[in-house]
N, C-alpha and C. Protein backbone atom coordinates (compact mmCIF):
# COMPACT_ATOMS: atom_id res chain seq x y z
N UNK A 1 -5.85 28.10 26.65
CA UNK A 1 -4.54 27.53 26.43
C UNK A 1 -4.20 27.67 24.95
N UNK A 2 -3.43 27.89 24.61
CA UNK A 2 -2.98 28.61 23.31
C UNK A 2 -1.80 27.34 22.95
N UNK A 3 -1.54 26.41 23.82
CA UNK A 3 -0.85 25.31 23.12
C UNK A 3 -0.39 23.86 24.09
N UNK A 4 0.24 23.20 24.00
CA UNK A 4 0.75 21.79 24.76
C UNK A 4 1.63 21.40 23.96
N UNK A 5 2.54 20.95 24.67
CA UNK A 5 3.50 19.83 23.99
C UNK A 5 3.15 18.48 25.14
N UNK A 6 3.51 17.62 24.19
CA UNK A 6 3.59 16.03 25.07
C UNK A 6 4.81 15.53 23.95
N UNK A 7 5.07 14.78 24.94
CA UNK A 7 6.21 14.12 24.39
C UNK A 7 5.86 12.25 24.15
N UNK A 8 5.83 12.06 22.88
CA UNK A 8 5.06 10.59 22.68
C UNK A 8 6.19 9.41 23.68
N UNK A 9 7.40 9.65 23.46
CA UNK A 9 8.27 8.60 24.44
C UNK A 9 7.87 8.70 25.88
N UNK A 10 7.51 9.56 26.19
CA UNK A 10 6.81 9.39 27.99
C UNK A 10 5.76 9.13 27.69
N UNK A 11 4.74 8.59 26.73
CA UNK A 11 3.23 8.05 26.94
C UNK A 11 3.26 6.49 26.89
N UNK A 12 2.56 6.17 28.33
CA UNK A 12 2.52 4.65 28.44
C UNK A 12 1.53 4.05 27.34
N UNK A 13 2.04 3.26 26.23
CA UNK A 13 1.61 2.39 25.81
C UNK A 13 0.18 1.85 25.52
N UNK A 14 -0.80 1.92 25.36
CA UNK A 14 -2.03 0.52 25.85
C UNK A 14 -1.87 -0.61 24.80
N UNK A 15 -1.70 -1.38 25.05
CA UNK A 15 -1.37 -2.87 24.38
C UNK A 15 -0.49 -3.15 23.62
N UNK A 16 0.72 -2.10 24.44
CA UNK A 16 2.21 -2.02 24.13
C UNK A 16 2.32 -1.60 22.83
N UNK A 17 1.16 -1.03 22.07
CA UNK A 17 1.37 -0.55 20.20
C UNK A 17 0.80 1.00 20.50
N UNK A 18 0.13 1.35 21.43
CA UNK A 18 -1.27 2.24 21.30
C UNK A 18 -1.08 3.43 22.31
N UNK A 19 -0.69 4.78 21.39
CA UNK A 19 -0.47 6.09 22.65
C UNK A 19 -1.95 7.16 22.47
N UNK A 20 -2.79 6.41 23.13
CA UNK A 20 -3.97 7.64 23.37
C UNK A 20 -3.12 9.44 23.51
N UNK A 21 -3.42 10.12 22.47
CA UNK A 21 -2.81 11.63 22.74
C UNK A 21 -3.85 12.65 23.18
N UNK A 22 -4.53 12.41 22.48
CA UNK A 22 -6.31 13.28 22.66
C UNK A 22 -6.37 14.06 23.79
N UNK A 23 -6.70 13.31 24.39
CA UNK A 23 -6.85 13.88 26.22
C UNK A 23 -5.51 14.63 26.53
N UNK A 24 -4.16 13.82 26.19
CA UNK A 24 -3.20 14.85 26.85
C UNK A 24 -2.74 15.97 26.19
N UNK A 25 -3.04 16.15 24.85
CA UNK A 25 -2.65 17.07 24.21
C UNK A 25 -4.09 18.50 24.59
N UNK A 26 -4.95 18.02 24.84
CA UNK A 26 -6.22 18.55 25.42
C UNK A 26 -7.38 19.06 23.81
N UNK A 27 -7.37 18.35 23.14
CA UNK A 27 -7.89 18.49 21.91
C UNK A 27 -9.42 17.86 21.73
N UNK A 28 -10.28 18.94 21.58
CA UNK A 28 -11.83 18.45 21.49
C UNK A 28 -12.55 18.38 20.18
N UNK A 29 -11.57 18.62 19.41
CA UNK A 29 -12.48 18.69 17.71
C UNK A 29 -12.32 17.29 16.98
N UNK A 30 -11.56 16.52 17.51
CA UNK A 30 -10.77 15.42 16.98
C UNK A 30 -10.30 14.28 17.76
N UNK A 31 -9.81 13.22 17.38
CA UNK A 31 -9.06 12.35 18.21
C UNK A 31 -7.26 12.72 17.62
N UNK A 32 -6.53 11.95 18.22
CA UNK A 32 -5.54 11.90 17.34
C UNK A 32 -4.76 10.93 18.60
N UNK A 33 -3.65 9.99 17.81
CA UNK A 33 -3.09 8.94 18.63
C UNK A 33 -1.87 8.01 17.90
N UNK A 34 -0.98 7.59 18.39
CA UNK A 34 0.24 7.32 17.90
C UNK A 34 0.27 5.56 18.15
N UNK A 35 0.28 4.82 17.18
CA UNK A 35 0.33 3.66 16.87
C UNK A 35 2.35 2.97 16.43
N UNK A 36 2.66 2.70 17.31
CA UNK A 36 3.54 1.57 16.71
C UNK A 36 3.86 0.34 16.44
N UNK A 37 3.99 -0.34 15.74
CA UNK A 37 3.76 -1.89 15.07
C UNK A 37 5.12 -2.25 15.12
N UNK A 38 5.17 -3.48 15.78
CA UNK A 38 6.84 -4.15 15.52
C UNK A 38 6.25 -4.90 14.32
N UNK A 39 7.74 -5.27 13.63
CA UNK A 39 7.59 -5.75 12.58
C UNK A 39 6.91 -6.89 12.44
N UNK A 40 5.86 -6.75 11.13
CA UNK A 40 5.31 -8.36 10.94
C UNK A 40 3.46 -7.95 11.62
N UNK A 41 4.05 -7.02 12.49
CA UNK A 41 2.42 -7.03 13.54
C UNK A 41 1.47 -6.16 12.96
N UNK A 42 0.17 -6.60 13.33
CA UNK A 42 -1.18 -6.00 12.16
C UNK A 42 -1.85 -5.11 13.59
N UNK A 43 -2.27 -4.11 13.18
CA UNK A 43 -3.23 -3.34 13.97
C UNK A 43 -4.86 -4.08 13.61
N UNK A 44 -5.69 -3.20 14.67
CA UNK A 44 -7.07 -4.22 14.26
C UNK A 44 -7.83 -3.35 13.49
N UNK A 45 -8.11 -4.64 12.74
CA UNK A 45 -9.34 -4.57 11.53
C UNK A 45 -10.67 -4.21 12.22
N UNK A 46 -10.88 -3.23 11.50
CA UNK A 46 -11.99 -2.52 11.94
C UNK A 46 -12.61 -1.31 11.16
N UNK A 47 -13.69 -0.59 11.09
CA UNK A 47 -14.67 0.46 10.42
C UNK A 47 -15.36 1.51 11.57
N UNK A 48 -15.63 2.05 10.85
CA UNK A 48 -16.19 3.52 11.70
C UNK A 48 -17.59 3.83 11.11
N UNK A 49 -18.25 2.64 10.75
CA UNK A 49 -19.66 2.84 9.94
C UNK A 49 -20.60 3.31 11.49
N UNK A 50 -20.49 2.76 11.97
CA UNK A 50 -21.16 3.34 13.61
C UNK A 50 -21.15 5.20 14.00
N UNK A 51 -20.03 4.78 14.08
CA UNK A 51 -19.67 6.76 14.81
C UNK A 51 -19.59 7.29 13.54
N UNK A 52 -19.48 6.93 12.30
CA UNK A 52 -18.77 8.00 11.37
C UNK A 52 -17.86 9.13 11.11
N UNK A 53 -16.87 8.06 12.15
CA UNK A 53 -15.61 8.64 11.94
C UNK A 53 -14.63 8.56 10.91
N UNK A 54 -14.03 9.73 10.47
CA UNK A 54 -13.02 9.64 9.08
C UNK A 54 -11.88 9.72 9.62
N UNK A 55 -10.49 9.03 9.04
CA UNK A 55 -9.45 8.76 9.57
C UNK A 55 -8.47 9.41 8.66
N UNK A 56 -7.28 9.97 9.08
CA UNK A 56 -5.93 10.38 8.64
C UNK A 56 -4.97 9.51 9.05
N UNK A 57 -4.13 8.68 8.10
CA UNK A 57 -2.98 7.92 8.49
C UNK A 57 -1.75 8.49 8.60
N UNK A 58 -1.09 9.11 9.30
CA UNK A 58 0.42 10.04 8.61
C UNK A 58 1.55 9.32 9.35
N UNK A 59 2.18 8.65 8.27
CA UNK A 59 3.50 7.21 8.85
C UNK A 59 4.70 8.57 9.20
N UNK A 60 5.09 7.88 10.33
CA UNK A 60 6.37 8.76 10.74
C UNK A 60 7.44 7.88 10.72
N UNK A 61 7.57 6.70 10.76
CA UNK A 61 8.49 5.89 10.89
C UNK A 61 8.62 4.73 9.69
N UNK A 62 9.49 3.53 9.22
CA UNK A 62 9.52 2.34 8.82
C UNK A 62 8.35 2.14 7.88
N UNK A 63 7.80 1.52 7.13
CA UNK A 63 6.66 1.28 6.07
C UNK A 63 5.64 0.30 6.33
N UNK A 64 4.56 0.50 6.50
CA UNK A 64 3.46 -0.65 6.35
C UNK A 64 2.69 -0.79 5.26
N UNK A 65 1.58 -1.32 5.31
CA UNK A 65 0.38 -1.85 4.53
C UNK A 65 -0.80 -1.14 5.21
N UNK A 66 -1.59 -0.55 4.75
CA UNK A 66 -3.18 -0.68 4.67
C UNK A 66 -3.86 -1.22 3.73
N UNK A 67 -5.02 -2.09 4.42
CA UNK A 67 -5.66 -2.89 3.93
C UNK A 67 -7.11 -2.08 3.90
N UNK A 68 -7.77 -1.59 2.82
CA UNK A 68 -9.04 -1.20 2.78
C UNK A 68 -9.79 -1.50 1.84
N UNK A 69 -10.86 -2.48 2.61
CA UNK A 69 -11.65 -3.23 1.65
C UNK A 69 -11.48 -3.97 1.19
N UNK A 70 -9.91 -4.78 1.08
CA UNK A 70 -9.72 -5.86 0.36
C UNK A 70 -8.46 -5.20 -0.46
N UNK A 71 -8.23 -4.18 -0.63
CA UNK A 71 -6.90 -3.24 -1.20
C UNK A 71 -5.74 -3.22 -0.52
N UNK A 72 -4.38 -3.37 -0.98
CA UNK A 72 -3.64 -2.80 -0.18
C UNK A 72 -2.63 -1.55 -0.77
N UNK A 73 -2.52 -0.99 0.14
CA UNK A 73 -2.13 0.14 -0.38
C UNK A 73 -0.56 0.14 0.73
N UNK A 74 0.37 1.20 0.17
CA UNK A 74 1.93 0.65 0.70
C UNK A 74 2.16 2.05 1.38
N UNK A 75 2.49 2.36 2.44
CA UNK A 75 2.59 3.57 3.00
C UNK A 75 4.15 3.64 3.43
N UNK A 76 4.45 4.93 3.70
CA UNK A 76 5.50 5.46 4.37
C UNK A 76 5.66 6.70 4.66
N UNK A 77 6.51 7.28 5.26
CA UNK A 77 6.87 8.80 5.79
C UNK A 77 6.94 9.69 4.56
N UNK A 78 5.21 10.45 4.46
CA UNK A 78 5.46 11.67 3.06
C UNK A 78 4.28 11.20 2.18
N UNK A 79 3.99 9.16 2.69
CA UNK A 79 2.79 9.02 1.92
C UNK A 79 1.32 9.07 3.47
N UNK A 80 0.30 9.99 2.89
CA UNK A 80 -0.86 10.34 4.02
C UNK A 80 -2.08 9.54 3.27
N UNK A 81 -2.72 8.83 3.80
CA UNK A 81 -4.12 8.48 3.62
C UNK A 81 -5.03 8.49 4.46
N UNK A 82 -6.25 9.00 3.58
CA UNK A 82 -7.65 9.04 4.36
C UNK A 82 -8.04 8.04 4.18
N UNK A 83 -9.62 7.19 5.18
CA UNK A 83 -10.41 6.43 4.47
C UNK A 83 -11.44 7.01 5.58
N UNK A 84 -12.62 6.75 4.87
CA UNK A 84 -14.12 7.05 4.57
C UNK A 84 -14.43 6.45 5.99
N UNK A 85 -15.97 6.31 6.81
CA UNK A 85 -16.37 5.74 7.54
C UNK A 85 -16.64 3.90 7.55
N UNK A 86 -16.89 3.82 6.47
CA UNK A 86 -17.59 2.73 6.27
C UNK A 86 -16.57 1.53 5.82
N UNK A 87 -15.11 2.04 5.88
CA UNK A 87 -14.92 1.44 4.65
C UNK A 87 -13.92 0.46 6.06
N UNK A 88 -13.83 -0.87 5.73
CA UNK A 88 -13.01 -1.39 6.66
C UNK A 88 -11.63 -1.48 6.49
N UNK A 89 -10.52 -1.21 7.38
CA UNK A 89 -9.30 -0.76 7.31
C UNK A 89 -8.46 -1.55 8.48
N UNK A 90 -7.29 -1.74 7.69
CA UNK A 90 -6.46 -2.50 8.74
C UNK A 90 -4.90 -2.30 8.38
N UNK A 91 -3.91 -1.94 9.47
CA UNK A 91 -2.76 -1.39 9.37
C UNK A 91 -1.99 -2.49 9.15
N UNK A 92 -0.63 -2.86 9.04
CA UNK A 92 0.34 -3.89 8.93
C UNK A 92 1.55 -3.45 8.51
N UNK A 93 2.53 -3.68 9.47
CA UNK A 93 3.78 -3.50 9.64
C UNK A 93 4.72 -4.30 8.37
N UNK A 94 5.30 -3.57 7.72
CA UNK A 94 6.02 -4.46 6.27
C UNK A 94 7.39 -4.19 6.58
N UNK A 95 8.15 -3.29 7.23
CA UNK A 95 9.40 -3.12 7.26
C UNK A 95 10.02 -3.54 8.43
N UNK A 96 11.37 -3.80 8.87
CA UNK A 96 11.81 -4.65 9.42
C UNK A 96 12.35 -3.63 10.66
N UNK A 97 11.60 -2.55 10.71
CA UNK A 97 12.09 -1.52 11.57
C UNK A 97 10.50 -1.13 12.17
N UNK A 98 9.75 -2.09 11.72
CA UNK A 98 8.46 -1.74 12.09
C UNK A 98 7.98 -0.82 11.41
N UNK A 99 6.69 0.03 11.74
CA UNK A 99 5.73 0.85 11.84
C UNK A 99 5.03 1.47 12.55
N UNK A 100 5.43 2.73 12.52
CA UNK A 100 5.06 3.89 13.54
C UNK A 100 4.12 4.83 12.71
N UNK A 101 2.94 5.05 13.15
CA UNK A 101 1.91 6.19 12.54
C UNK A 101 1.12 7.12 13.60
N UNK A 102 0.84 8.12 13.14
CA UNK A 102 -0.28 8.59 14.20
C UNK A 102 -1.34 8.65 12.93
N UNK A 103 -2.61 8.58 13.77
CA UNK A 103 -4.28 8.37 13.21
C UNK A 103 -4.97 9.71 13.89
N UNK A 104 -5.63 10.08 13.03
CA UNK A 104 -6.29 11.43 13.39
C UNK A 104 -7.48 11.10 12.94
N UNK A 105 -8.63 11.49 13.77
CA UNK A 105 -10.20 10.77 13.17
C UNK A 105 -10.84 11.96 13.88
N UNK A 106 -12.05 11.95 13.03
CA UNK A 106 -13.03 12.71 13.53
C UNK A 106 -14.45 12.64 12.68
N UNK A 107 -15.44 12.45 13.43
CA UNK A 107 -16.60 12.66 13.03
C UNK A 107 -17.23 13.51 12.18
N UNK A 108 -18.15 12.54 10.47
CA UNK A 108 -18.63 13.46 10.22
C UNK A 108 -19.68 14.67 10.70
N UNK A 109 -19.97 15.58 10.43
CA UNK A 109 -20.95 16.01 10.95
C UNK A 109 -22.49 15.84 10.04
């Protein structure tokens, strides 16, 4: 297969924030998945010291917060961040239009 489209508005939801893409886009080197935050709402705090997975944040929509480590750092559409395995990270919706991102992770080797 030489390509896929999916269309993120036809992917149901999981916990009304959370579009698993991975599987439908048919992609095995990586994860990748589309997060939207109504305003005010925090994604979960959490680390990848286990799997050692490294993460790509790329905001497509409205502005949030990441929280890593105790940092926050101010994101939006054009600003991309990585963080490390270990390091604990947590998303948060700051704009009043919410926050929309997709997360791309993948294991070190």
């Amino acid at each position: 297969m030489a390509y896929k489209l999916v269309n993120a508005d036809e992917v149901e939801a999981q916990r009304g924030i959370f579009k698993a893409l991975t599987r439908l886009l048919g992609v095995e080197a990586f994860g990748i998945n589309m997060v939207e935050l109504a305003p005010g709402a925090a994604g979960l705090e959490h680390d990848h010291a286990g799997d050692r997975q490294e993460e790509v944040y790329v905001p497509l929509r409205g502005r949030g917060s990441l929280r890593v480590d105790g940092e926050v750092l101010d994101l939006e559409p054009g600003v991309i961040a990585f963080v490390s395995p270990e390091s604990t990270r947590q998303l948060v919706a700051s704009s009043e239009q919410g926050f929309t991102f997709v997360a791309v992770g993948g294991a070190r080797p």
